[in-house]
Protein backbone atom coordinates (compact mmCIF):
# COMPACT_ATOMS: atom_id res chain seq x y z
CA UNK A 1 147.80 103.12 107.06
CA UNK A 2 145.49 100.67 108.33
CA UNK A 3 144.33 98.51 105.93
CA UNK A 4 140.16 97.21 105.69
CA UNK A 5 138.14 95.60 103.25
CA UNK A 6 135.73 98.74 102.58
CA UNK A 7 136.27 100.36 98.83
CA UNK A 8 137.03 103.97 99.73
CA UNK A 9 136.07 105.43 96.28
CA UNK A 10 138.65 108.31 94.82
CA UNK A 11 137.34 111.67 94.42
CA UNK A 12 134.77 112.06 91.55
CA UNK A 13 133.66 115.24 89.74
CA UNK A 14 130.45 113.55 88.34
CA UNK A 15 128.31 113.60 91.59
CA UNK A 16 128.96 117.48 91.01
CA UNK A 17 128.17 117.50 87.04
CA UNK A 18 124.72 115.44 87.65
CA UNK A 19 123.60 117.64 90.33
CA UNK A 20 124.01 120.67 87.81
CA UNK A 21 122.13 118.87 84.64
CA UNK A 22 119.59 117.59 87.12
CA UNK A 23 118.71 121.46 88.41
CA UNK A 24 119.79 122.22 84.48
CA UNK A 25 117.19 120.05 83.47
CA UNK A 26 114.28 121.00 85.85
CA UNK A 27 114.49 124.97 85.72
CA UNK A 28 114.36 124.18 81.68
CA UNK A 29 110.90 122.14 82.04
CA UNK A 30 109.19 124.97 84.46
CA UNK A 31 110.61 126.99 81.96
CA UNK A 32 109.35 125.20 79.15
CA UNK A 33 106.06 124.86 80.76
CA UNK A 34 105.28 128.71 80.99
CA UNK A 35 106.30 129.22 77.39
CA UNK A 36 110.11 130.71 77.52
CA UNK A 37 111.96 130.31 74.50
CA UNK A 38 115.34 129.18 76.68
CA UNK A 39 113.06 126.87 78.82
CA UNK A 40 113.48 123.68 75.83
CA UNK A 41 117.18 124.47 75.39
CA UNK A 42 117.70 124.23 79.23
CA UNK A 43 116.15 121.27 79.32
CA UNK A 44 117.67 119.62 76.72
CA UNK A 45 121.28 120.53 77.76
CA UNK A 46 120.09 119.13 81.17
CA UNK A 47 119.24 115.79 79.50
CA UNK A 48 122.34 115.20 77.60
CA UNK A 49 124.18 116.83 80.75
CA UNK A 50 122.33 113.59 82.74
CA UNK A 51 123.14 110.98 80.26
CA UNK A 52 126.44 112.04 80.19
CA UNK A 53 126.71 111.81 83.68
CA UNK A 54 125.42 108.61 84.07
CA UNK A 55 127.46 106.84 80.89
CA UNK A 56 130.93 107.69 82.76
CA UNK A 57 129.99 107.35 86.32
CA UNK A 58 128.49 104.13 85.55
CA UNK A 59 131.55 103.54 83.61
CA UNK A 60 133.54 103.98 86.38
CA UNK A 61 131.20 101.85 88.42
CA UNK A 62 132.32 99.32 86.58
CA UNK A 63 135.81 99.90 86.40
CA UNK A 64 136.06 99.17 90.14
CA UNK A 65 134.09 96.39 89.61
CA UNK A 66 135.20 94.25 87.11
CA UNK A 67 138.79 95.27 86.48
CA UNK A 68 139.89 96.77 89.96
CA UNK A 69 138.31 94.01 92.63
CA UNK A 70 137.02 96.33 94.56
CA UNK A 71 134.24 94.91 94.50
CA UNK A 72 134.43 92.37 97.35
CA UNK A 73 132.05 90.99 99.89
CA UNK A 74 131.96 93.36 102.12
CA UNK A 75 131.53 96.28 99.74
CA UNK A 76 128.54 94.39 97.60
CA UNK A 77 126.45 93.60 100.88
CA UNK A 78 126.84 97.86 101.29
CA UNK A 79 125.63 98.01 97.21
CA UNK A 80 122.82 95.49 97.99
CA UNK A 81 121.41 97.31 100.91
CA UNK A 82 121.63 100.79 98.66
CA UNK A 83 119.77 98.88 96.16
CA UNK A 84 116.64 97.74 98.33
CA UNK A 85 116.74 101.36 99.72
CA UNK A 86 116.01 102.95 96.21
CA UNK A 87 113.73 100.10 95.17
CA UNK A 88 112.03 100.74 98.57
CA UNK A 89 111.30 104.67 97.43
CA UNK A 90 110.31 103.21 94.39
CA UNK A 91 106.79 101.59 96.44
CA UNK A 92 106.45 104.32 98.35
CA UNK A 93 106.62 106.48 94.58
CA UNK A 94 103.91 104.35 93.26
CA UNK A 95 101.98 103.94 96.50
CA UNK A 96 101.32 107.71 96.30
CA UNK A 97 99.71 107.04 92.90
CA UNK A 98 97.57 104.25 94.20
CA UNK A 99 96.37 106.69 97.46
CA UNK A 100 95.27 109.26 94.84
CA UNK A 101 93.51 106.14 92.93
CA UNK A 102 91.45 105.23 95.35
CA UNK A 103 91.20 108.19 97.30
CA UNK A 104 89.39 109.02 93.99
CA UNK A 105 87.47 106.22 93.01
CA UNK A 106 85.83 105.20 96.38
CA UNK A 107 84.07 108.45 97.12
CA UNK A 108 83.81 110.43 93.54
CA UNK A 109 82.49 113.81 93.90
CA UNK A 110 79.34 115.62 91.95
CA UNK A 111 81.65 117.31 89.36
CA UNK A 112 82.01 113.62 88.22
CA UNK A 113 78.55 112.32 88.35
CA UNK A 114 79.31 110.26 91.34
CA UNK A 115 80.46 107.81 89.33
CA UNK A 116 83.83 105.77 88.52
CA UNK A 117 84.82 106.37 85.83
CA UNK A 118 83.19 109.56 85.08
CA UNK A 119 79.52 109.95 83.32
CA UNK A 120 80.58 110.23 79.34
CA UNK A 121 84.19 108.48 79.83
CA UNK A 122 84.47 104.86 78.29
CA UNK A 123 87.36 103.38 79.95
CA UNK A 124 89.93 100.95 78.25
CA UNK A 125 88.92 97.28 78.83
CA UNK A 126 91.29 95.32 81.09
CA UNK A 127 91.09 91.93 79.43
CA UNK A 128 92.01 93.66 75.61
CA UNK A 129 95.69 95.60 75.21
CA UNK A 130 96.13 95.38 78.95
CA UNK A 131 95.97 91.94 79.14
CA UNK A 132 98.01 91.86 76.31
CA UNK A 133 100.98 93.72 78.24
CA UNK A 134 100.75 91.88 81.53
CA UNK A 135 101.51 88.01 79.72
CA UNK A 136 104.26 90.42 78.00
CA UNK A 137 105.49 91.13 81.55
CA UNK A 138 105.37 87.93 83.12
CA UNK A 139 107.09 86.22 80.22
CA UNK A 140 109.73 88.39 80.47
CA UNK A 141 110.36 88.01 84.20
CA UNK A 142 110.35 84.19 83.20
CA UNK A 143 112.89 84.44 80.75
CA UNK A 144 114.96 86.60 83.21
CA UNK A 145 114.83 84.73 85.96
CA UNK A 146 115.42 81.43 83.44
CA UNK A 147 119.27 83.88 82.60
CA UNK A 148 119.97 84.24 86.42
CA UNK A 149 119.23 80.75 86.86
CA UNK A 150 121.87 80.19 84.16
CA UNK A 151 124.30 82.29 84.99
CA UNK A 152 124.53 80.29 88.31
CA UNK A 153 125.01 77.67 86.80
CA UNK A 154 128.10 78.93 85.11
CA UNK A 155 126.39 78.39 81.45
CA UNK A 156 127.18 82.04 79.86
CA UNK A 157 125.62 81.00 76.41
CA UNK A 158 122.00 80.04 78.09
CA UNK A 159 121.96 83.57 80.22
CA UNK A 160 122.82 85.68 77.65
CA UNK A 161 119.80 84.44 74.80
CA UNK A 162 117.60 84.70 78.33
CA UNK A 163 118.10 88.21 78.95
CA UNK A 164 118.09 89.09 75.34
CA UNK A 165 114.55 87.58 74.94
CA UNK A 166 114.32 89.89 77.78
CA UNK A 167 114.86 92.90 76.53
CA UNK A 168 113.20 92.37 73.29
CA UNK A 169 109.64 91.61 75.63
CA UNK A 170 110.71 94.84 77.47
CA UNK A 171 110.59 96.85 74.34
CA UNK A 172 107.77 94.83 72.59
CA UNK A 173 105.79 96.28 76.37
CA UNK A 174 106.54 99.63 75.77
CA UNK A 175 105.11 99.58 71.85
CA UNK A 176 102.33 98.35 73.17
CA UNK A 177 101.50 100.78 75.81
CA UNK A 178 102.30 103.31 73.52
CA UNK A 179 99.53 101.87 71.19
CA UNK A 180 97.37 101.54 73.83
CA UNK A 181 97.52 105.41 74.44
CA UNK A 182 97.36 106.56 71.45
CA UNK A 183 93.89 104.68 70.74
CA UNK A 184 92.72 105.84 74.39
CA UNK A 185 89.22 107.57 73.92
CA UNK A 186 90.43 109.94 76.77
CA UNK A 187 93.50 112.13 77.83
CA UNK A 188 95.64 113.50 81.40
CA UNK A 189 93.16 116.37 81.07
CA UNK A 190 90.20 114.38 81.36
CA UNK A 191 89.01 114.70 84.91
CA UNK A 192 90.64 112.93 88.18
CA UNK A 193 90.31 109.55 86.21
CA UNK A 194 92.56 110.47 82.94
CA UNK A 195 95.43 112.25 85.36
CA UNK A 196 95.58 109.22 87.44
CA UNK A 197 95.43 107.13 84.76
CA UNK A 198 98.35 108.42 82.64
CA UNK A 199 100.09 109.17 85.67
CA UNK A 200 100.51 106.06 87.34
CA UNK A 201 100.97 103.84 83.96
CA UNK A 202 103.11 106.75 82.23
CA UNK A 203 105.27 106.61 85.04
CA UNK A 204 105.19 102.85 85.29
CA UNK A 205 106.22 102.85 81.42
CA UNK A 206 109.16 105.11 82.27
CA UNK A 207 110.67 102.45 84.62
CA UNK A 208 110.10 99.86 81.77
CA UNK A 209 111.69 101.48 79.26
CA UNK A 210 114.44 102.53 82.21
CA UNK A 211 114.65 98.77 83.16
CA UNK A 212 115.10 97.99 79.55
CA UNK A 213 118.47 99.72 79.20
CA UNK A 214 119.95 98.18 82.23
CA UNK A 215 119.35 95.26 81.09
CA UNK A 216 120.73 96.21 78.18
CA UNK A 217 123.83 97.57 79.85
CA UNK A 218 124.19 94.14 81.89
CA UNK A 219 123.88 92.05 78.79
CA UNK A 220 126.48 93.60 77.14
CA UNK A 221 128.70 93.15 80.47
CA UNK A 222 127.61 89.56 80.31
CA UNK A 223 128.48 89.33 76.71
CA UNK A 224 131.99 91.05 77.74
CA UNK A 225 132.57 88.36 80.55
CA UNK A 226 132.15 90.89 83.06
CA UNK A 227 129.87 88.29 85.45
CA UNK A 228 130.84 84.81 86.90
CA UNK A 229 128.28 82.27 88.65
CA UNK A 230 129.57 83.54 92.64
CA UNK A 231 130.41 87.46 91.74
CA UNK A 232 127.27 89.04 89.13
CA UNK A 233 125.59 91.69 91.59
CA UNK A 234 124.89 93.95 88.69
CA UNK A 235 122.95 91.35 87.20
CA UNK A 236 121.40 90.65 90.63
CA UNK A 237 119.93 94.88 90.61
CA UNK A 238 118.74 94.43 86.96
CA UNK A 239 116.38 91.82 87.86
CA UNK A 240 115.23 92.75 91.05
CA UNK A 241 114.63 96.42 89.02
CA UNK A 242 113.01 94.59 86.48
CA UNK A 243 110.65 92.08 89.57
CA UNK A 244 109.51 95.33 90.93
CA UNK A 245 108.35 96.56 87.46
CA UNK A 246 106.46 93.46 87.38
CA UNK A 247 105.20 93.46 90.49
CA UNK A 248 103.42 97.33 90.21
CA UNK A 249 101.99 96.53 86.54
CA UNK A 250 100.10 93.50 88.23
CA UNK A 251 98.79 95.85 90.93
CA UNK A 252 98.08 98.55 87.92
CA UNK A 253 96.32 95.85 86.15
CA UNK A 254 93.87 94.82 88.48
CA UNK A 255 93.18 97.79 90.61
CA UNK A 256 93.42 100.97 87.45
CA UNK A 257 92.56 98.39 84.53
CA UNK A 258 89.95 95.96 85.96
CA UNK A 259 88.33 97.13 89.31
CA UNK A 260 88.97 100.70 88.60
CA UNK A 261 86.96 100.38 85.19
């Protein structure tokens, strides 16, 4: 058998299992949506079926990883490139958002007054809660960045309380947000302007609060000595991951939250 560096990953039933709770999970919210009674139970089995999924392949992930040394050069270059491929969709996710923005807001139509933001619609000021949550954000990528900088450097203790005071920024975010809508003086339903709205910082709130658990995940592999200064890609993904988030709420912030008010 000829022998190579590449890690030729064994057989795995979960690619099969997440593909079923995703479908599980997405028939259950159409479902859910028209008003069937099995449409919520379909889509919560699909949930759990998807967090399932992802707590043992990840597990496995990290078997190979850690334990195995599989994980070599060759094989985390191939990781790395997968990595900037899905954070790559990620832009052109958002950018989709940001077309509809100001597709929207450069030309509004009659039904809205001709206006941006609508006539009768009292947007949320930018330098208030908004504000607020962007020094949240670029804290946190300060304090990250401050871990991987540490981690380098071989000092375990200093990377850990970084990514911690991480996490608990990443959380104190998503409060905020959630206060933030909550005392919103408009909803999704509320013309062009309230869908976009929601949309594009709902969504960006979902990849906070998805951020937020891998780097909860990777401080708990720090924690279990799971990274060294030369071989810590995992912690590499989390904070690019957790960049990107920055990066998009700055470009929410100024274009949805200041201009676009």
């Amino acid at each position: 058998m000829e022998k190579h560096r590449w890690h030729i990953v064994d057989p795995s039933p979960w690619p099969y299992v997440g593909g079923i709770g995703s479908l599980t999970l997405t028939c259950g919210t159409v479902l859910g949506f028209h008003s069937y009674e099995l449409g919520s139970t379909l889509m919560k089995v699909g949930f759990i079926t998807i967090l399932l999924t992802m707590y043992v392949w990840w597990r496995d992930v990290i078997r190979e990883s850690a334990y195995e040394g599989f994980h070599n050069r060759e094989v985390e270059d191939g990781i790395r490139l997968g990595m900037i491929l899905f954070i790559s969709s990620e832009v052109l996710f958002f950018f989709s958002f940001f077309w509809g923005f100001f597709h929207s807001s450069l030309g509004p139509v009659v039904e809205m007054g001709l206006n941006w933001p609508p006539e009768g619609l009292v947007s949320i000021k930018a330098f208030d809660v908004p504000l607020l949550n962007t020094a949240i954000l670029l804290t946190s990528a300060v304090s990250l960045t401050w871990s991987h900088h540490a981690l380098v450097n071989g000092k375990k203790d200093q990377s850990l309380i970084g990514i911690i005071v991480t996490i608990i920024l990443g959380i104190l975010f998503t409060f905020v947000q959630g206060f933030e809508y909550v005392e919103a003086s408009y909803t999704i339903a509320d013309s062009v302007f309230g869908s976009i709205f929601f949309l594009a910082t709902g969504f960006h709130g979902l990849h906070v609060l998805i951020g937020t658990i891998f780097l909860i995940v990777t401080s708990i592999r720090l924690w279990q000595n799971q990274f060294t200064s030369f071989h810590h890609f995992g912690f590499e993904a989390s904070a690019w991951y957790w960049h990107f988030v920055d990066y998009v709420w700055l470009f929410l912030f100024v274009c949805i939250y200041w201009w676009g008010s």
